[in-house]
Protein backbone atom coordinates (compact mmCIF):
# COMPACT_ATOMS: atom_id res chain seq x y z
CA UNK A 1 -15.94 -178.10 83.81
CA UNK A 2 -14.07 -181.04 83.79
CA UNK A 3 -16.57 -183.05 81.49
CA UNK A 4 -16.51 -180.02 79.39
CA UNK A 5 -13.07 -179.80 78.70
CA UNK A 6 -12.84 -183.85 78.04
CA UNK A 7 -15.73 -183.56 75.56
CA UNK A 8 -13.80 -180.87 73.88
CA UNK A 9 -11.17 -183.06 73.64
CA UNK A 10 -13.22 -186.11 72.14
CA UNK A 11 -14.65 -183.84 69.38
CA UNK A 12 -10.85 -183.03 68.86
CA UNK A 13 -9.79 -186.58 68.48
CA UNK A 14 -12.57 -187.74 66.64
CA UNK A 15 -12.02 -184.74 64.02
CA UNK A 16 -8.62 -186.20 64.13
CA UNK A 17 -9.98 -189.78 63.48
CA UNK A 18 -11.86 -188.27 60.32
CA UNK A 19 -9.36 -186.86 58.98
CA UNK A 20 -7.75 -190.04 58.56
CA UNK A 21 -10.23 -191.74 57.82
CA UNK A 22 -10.17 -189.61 54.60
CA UNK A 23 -6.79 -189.87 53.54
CA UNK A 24 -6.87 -193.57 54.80
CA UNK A 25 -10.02 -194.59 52.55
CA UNK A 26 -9.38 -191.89 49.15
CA UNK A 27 -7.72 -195.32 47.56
CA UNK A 28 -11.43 -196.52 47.60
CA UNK A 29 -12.98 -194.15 45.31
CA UNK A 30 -9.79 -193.11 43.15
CA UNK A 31 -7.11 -195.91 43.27
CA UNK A 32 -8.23 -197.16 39.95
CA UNK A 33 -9.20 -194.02 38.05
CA UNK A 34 -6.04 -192.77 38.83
CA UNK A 35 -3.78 -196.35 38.25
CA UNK A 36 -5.38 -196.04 34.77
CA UNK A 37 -4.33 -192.66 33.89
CA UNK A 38 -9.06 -191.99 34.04
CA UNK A 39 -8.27 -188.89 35.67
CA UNK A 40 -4.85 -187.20 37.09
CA UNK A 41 -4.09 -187.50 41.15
CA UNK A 42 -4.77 -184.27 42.11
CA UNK A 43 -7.88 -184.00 39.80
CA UNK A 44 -8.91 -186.87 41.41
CA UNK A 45 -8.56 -186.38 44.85
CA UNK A 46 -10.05 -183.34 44.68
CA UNK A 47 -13.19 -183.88 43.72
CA UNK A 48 -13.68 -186.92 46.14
CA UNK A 49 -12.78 -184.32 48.68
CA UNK A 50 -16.06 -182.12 47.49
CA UNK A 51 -18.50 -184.98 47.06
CA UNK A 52 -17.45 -186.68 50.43
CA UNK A 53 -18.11 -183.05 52.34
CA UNK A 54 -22.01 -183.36 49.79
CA UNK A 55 -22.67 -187.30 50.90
CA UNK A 56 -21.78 -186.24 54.38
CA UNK A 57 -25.10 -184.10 54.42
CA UNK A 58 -27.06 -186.97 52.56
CA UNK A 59 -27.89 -189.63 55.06
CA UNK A 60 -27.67 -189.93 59.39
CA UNK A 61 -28.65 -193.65 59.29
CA UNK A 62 -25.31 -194.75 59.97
CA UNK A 63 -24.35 -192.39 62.74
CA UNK A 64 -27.83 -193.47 64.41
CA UNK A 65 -26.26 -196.83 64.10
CA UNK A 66 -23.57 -195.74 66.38
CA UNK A 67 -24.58 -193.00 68.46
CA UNK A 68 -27.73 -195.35 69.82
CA UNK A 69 -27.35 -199.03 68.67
CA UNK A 70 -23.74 -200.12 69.33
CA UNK A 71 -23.50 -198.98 73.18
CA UNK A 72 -26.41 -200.03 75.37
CA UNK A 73 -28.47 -197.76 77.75
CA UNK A 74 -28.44 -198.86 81.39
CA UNK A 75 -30.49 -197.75 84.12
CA UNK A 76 -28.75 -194.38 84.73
CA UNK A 77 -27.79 -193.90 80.64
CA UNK A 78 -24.96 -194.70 78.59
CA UNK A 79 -22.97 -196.80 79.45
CA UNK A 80 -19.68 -195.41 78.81
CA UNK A 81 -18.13 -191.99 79.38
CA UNK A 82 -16.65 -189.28 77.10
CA UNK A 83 -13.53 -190.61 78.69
CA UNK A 84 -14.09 -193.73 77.48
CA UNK A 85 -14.58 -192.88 74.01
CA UNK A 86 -11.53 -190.65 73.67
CA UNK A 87 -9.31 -193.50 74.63
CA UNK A 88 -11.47 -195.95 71.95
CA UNK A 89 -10.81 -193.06 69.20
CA UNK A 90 -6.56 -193.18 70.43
CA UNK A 91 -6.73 -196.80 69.37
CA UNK A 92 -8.62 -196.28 65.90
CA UNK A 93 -6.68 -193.64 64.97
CA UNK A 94 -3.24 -195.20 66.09
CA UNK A 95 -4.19 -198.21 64.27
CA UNK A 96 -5.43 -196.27 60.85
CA UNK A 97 -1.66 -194.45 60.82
CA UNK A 98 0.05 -198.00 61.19
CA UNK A 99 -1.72 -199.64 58.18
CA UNK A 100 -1.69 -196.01 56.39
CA UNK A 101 2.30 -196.49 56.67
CA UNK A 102 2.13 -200.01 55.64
CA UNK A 103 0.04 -199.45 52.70
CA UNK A 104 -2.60 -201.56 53.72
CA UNK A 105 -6.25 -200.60 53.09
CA UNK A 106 -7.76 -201.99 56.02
CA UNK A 107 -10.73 -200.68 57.52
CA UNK A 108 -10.93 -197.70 59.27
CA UNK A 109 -14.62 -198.25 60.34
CA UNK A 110 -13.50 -201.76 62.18
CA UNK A 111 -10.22 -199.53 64.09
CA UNK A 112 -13.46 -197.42 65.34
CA UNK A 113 -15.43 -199.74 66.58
CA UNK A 114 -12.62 -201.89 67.74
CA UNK A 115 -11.60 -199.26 69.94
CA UNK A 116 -14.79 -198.20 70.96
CA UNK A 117 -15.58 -201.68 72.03
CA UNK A 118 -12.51 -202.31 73.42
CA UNK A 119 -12.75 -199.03 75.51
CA UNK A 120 -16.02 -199.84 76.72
CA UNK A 121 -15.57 -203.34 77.70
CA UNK A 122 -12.87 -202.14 80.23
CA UNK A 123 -14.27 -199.23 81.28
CA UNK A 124 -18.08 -200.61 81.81
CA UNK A 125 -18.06 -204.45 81.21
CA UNK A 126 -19.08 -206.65 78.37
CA UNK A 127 -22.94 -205.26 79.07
CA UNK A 128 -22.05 -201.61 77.70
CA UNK A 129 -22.14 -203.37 74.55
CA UNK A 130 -24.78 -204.10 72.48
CA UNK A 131 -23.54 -206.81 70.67
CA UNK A 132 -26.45 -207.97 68.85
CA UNK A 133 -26.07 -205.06 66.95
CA UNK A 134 -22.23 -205.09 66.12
CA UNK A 135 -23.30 -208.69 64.35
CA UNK A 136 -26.03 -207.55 62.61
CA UNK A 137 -25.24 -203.89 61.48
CA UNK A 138 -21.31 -204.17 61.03
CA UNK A 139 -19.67 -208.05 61.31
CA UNK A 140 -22.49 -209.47 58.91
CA UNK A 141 -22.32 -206.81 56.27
CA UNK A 142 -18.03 -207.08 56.90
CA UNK A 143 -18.30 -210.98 55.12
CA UNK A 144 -21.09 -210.14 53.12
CA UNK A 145 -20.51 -206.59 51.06
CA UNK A 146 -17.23 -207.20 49.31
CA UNK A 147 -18.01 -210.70 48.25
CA UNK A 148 -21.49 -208.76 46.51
CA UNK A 149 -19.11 -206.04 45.17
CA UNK A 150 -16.73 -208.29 43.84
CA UNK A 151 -18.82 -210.85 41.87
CA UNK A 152 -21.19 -207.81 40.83
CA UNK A 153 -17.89 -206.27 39.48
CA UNK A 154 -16.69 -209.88 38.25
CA UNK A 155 -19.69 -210.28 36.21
CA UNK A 156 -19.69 -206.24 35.01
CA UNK A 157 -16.04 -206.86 34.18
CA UNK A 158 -16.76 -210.05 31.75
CA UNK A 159 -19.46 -208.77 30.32
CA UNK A 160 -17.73 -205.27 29.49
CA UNK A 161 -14.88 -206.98 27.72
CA UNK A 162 -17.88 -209.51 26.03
CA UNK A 163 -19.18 -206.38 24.39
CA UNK A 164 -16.04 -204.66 23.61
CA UNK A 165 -14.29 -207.09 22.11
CA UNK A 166 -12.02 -207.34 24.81
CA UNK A 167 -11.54 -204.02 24.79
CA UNK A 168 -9.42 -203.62 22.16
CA UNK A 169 -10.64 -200.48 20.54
CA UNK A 170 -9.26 -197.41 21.07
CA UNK A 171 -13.04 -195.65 21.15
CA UNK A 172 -13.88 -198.42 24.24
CA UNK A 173 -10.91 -197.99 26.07
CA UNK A 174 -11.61 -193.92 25.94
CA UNK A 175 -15.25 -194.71 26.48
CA UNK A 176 -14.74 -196.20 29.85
CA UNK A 177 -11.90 -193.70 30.75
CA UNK A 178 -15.05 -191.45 31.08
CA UNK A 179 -16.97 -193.46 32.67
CA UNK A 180 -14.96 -194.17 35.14
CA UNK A 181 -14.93 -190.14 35.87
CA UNK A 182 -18.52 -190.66 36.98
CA UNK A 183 -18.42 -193.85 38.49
CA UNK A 184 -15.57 -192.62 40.67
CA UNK A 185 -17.03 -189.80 41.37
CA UNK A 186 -19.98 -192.01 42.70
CA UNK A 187 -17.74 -193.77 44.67
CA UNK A 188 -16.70 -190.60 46.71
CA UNK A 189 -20.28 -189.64 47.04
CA UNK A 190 -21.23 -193.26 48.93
CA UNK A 191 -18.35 -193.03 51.20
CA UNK A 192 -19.62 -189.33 52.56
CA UNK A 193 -22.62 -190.91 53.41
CA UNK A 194 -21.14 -193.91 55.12
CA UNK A 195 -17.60 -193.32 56.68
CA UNK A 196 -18.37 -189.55 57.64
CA UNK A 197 -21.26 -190.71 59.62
CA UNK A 198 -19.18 -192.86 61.80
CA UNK A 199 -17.46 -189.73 63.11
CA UNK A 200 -20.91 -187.58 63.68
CA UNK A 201 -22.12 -191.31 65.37
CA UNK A 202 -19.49 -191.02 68.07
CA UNK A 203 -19.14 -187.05 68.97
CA UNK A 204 -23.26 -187.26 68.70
CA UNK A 205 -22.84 -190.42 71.00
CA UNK A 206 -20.20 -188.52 73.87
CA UNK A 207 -22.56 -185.55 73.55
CA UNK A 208 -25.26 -188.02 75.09
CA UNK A 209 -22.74 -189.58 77.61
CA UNK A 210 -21.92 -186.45 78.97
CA UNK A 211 -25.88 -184.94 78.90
CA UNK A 212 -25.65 -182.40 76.19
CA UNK A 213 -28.01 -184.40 73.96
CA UNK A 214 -31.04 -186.59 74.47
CA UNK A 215 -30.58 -190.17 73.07
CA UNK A 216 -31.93 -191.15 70.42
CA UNK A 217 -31.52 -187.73 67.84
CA UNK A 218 -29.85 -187.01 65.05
CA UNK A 219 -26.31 -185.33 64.90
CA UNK A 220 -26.66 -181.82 64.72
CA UNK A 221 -25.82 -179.82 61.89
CA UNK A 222 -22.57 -178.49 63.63
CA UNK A 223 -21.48 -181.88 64.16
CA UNK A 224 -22.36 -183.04 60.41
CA UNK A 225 -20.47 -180.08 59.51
CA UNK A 226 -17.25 -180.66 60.76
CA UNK A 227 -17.06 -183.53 59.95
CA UNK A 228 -17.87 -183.23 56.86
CA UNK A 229 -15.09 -181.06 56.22
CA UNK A 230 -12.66 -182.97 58.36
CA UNK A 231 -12.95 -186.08 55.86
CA UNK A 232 -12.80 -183.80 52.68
CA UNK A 233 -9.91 -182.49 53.95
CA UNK A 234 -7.62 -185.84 54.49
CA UNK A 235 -9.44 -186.87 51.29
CA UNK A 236 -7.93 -183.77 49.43
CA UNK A 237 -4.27 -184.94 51.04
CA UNK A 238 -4.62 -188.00 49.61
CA UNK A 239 -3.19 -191.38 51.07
CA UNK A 240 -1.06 -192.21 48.25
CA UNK A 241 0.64 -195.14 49.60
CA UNK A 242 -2.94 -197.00 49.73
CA UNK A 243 -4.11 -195.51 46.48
CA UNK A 244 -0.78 -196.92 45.42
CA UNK A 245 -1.51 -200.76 46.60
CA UNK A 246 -5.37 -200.82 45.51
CA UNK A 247 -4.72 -199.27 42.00
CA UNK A 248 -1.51 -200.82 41.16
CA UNK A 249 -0.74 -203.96 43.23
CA UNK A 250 -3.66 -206.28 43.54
CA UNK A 251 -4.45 -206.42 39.72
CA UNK A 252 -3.19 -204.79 36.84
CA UNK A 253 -6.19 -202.98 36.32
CA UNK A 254 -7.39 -201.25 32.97
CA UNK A 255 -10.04 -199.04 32.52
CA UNK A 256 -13.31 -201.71 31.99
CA UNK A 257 -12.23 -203.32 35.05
CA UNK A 258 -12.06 -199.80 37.00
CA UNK A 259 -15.28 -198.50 35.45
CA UNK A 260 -17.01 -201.79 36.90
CA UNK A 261 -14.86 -202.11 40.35
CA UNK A 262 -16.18 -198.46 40.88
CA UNK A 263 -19.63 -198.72 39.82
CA UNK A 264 -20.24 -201.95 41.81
CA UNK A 265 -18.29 -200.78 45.21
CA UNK A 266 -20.80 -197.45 44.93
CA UNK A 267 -24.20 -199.26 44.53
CA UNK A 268 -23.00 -201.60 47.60
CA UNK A 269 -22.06 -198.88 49.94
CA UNK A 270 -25.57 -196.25 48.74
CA UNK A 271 -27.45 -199.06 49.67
CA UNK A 272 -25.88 -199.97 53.06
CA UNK A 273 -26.09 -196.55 53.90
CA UNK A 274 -29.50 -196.38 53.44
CA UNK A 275 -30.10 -199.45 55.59
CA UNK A 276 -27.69 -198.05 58.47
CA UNK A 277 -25.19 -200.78 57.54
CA UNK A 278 -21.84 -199.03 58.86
CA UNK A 279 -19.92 -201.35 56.80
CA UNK A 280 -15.93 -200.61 55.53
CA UNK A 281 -16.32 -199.16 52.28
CA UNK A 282 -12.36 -200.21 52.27
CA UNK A 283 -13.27 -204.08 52.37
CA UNK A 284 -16.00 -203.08 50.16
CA UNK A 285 -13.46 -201.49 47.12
CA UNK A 286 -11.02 -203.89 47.38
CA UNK A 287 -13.26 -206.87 47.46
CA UNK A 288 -14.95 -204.91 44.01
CA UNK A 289 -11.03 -204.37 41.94
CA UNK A 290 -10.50 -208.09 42.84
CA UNK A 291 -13.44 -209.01 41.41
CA UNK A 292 -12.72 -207.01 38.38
CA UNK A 293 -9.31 -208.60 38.03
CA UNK A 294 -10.83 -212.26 37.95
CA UNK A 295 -13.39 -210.49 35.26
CA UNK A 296 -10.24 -210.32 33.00
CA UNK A 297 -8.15 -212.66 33.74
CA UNK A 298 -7.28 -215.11 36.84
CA UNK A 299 -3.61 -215.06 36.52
CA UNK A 300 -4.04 -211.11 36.61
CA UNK A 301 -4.75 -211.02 40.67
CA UNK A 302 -2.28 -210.99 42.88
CA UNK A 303 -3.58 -213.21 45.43
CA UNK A 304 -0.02 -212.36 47.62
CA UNK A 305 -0.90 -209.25 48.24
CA UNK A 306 -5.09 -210.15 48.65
CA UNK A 307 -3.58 -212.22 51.85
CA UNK A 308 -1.72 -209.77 53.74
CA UNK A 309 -4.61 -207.16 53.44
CA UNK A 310 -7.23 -210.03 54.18
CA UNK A 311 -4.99 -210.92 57.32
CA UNK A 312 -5.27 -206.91 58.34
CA UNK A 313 -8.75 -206.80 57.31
CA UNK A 314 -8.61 -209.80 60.26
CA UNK A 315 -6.77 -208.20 62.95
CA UNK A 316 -7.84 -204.36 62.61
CA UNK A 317 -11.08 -204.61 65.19
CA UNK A 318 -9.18 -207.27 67.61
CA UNK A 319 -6.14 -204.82 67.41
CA UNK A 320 -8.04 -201.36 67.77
CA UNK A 321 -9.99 -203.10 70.68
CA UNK A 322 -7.02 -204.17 72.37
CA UNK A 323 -5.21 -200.57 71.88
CA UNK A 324 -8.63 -198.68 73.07
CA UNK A 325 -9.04 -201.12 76.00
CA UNK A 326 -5.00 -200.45 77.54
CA UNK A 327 -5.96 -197.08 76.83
CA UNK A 328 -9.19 -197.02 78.94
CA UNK A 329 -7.70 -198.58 81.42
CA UNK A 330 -4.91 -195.60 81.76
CA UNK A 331 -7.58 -192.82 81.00
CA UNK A 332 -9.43 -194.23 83.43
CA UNK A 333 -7.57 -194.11 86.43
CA UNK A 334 -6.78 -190.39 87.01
CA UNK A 335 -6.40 -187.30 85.17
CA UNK A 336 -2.71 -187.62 84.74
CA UNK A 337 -3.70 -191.03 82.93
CA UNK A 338 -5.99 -188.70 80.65
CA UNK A 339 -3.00 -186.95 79.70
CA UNK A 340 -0.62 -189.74 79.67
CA UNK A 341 -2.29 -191.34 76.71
CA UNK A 342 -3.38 -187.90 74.81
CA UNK A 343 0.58 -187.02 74.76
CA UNK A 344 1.55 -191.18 74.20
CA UNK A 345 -1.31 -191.24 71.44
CA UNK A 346 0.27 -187.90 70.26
CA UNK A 347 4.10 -189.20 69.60
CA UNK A 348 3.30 -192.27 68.39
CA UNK A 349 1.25 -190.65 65.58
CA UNK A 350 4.10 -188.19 65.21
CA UNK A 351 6.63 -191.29 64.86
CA UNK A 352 4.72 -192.88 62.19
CA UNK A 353 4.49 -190.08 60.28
CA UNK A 354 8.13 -189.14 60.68
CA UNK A 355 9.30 -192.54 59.49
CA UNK A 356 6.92 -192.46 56.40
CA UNK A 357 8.46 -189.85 54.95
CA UNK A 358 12.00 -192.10 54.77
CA UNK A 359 10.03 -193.55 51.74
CA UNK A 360 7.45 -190.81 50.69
CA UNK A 361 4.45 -191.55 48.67
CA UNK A 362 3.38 -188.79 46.69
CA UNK A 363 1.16 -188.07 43.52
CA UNK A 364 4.03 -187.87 41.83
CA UNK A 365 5.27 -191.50 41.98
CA UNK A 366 2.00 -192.83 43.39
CA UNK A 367 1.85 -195.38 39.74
CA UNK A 368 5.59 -196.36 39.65
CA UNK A 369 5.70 -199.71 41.00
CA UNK A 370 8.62 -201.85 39.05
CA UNK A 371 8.94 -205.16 40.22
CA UNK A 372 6.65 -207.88 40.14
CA UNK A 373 3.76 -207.17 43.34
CA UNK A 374 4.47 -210.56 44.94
CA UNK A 375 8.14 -209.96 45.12
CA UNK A 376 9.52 -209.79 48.55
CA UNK A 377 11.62 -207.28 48.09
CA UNK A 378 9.14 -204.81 46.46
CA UNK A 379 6.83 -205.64 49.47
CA UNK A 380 9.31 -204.54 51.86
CA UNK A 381 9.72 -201.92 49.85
CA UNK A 382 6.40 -200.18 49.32
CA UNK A 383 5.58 -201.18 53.15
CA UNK A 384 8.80 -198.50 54.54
């Protein structure tokens, strides 16, 4: 009964986790179609809500990835508990509210596996993880995938304005408004079948840990399900104050440079899915719009900005690790420490959320940003 009811509670938390995951990542399908007026907020976010629940049911790869590659099988099973991977999920979802508040798209797959990692390390030593894996399947593709996405959309970007004329014409300028409809919509449709995964990967990985699932299969459909609809529904929500820094604040972006920062950030991410690369579709759509702003223009990029979310892009897995590790080792040590860190997890959430809404974010003043990006005052502005 008692791994029952803690299982219940992962599934919980990791619904939890997916949710914002959802309105932590919408800035990576709709920041731009939005910042250039392509399609309105709540159009927008709407229907990346409905084609992340559809990609969600596309692809498993990526949840194989993490439900039996990431944690290694020892001689009696898993290696890690459903314990264990409720107190990684505290530290990847604390850590996706804090940069959610600060307006910093970092990624929310790295706060998973940071915490899970973390988590497991402390709970079962450094051989409950399979760290060939984590290199291979998630650090590699972290350097590799928005370097791709941003010189594909570098070169898309140049050669757009090439055979536009520099887009001066009002029937190109409308033209890609359109096209960025699509290409957005792509964008929503990749991250379904990438971040939702992550989710189904770790309740399909605790239902192993605690024996209600052989190793090895496939989430069931329950489980693809929910979470499906857990990531539509943050999605829907809408994380306006990241929408707000990747549309508006690392280039002035117009609508060639969206249509290619969209269309190069989806064919990175369909493709990674497919090979069970759980990569951050976050580093993945920023790495794309700066590309796109170097397309147009160098001066155009805000390279301030590109440093403090390179520098969180840095510390999210170190920081989710060292959150899901202190939380382990609480969990851990008694059932009172189970429900020490559910109701500390619980506040601090609460807390963040109550002090966003000092300064609140909303579709309705998700483009006004006044001063010059690099300013910082403005920076201390849109981080409250």
């Amino acid at each position: 009964m008692d791994v029952l009811i803690t299982v219940i509670l992962v599934i919980v938390v990791a619904l939890v986790f997916d949710f914002t995951n959802g309105f932590h990542d919408t800035a990576n399908a709709m920041a731009t179609s939005v910042a250039t007026g392509a399609l309105k907020p709540r159009v927008a976010v709407g229907i990346s809500a409905v084609l992340n629940l559809v990609g969600a049911f596309l692809s498993t790869e990526v949840a194989k990835t993490i439900s039996d590659g990431i944690i290694n099988e020892g001689e009696n099973g898993v290696e890690i508990t459903p314990t264990l991977i409720f107190a990684g999920l505290v530290g990847a979802v604390l850590w996706n509210l804090t940069t959610w508040y600060l307006g910093l798209p970092s990624s929310s797959t790295h706060a998973l596996f940071g915490g899970l990692i973390g988590a497991a390390i402390i709970g079962a030593g450094f051989g409950a993880v399979n760290f060939s894996v984590v290199l291979s399947k998630i650090l590699l593709p972290a350097l590799i995938s928005p370097l791709v996405a941003g010189v594909i959309a570098l070169t898309a970007t140049y050669v757009a304005y090439k055979l536009t004329k520099h887009a001066a014409s009002r029937g190109a300028e409308a033209g890609f408004r359109h096209g960025q409809t699509v290409s957005a919509s792509l964008v929503s449709l990749a991250h379904g079948t990438n971040d939702a995964q992550k989710t189904m990967g770790v309740i399909t990985l605790t239902l192993v840990a605690a024996g209600y699932q052989d190793a090895g299969g496939a989430p069931q459909f329950w489980v693809i399900l929910a979470c499906g609809l857990a990531i539509a529904l943050g999605t829907y929500l809408g994380g306006w104050r990241i929408i707000r820094t990747v549309g508006k604040r690392i280039t002035d972006i117009q609508s060639p440079q969206g249509f290619a920062a969209e269309t190069s950030s989806a064919a990175t991410i369909l493709v990674s899915s497919h090979l069970g690369f759980a990569l951050s579709t976050t580093q993945v759509t920023s790495g794309a719009v700066v590309g796109a702003g170097l397309g147009r223009k160098l001066a155009s990029v805000h390279w301030g900005i590109v440093g403090r979310i390179a520098i969180a892009w840095g510390v999210t897995l170190p920081a989710a690790a060292l959150v899901g590790g202190l939380a382990a080792w609480a969990a851990t040590s008694s059932i009172l420490g189970l429900i020490v860190v559910a109701v500390l997890g619980a506040a601090a959430g609460l807390v963040i959320y109550l002090l966003s809404r000092r300064h609140p974010v909303t579709h309705e003043n998700v483009n006004d940003v006044d001063e010059a990006p690099d300013a910082p005052k403005k920076e201390k502005e849109v981080a409250a």
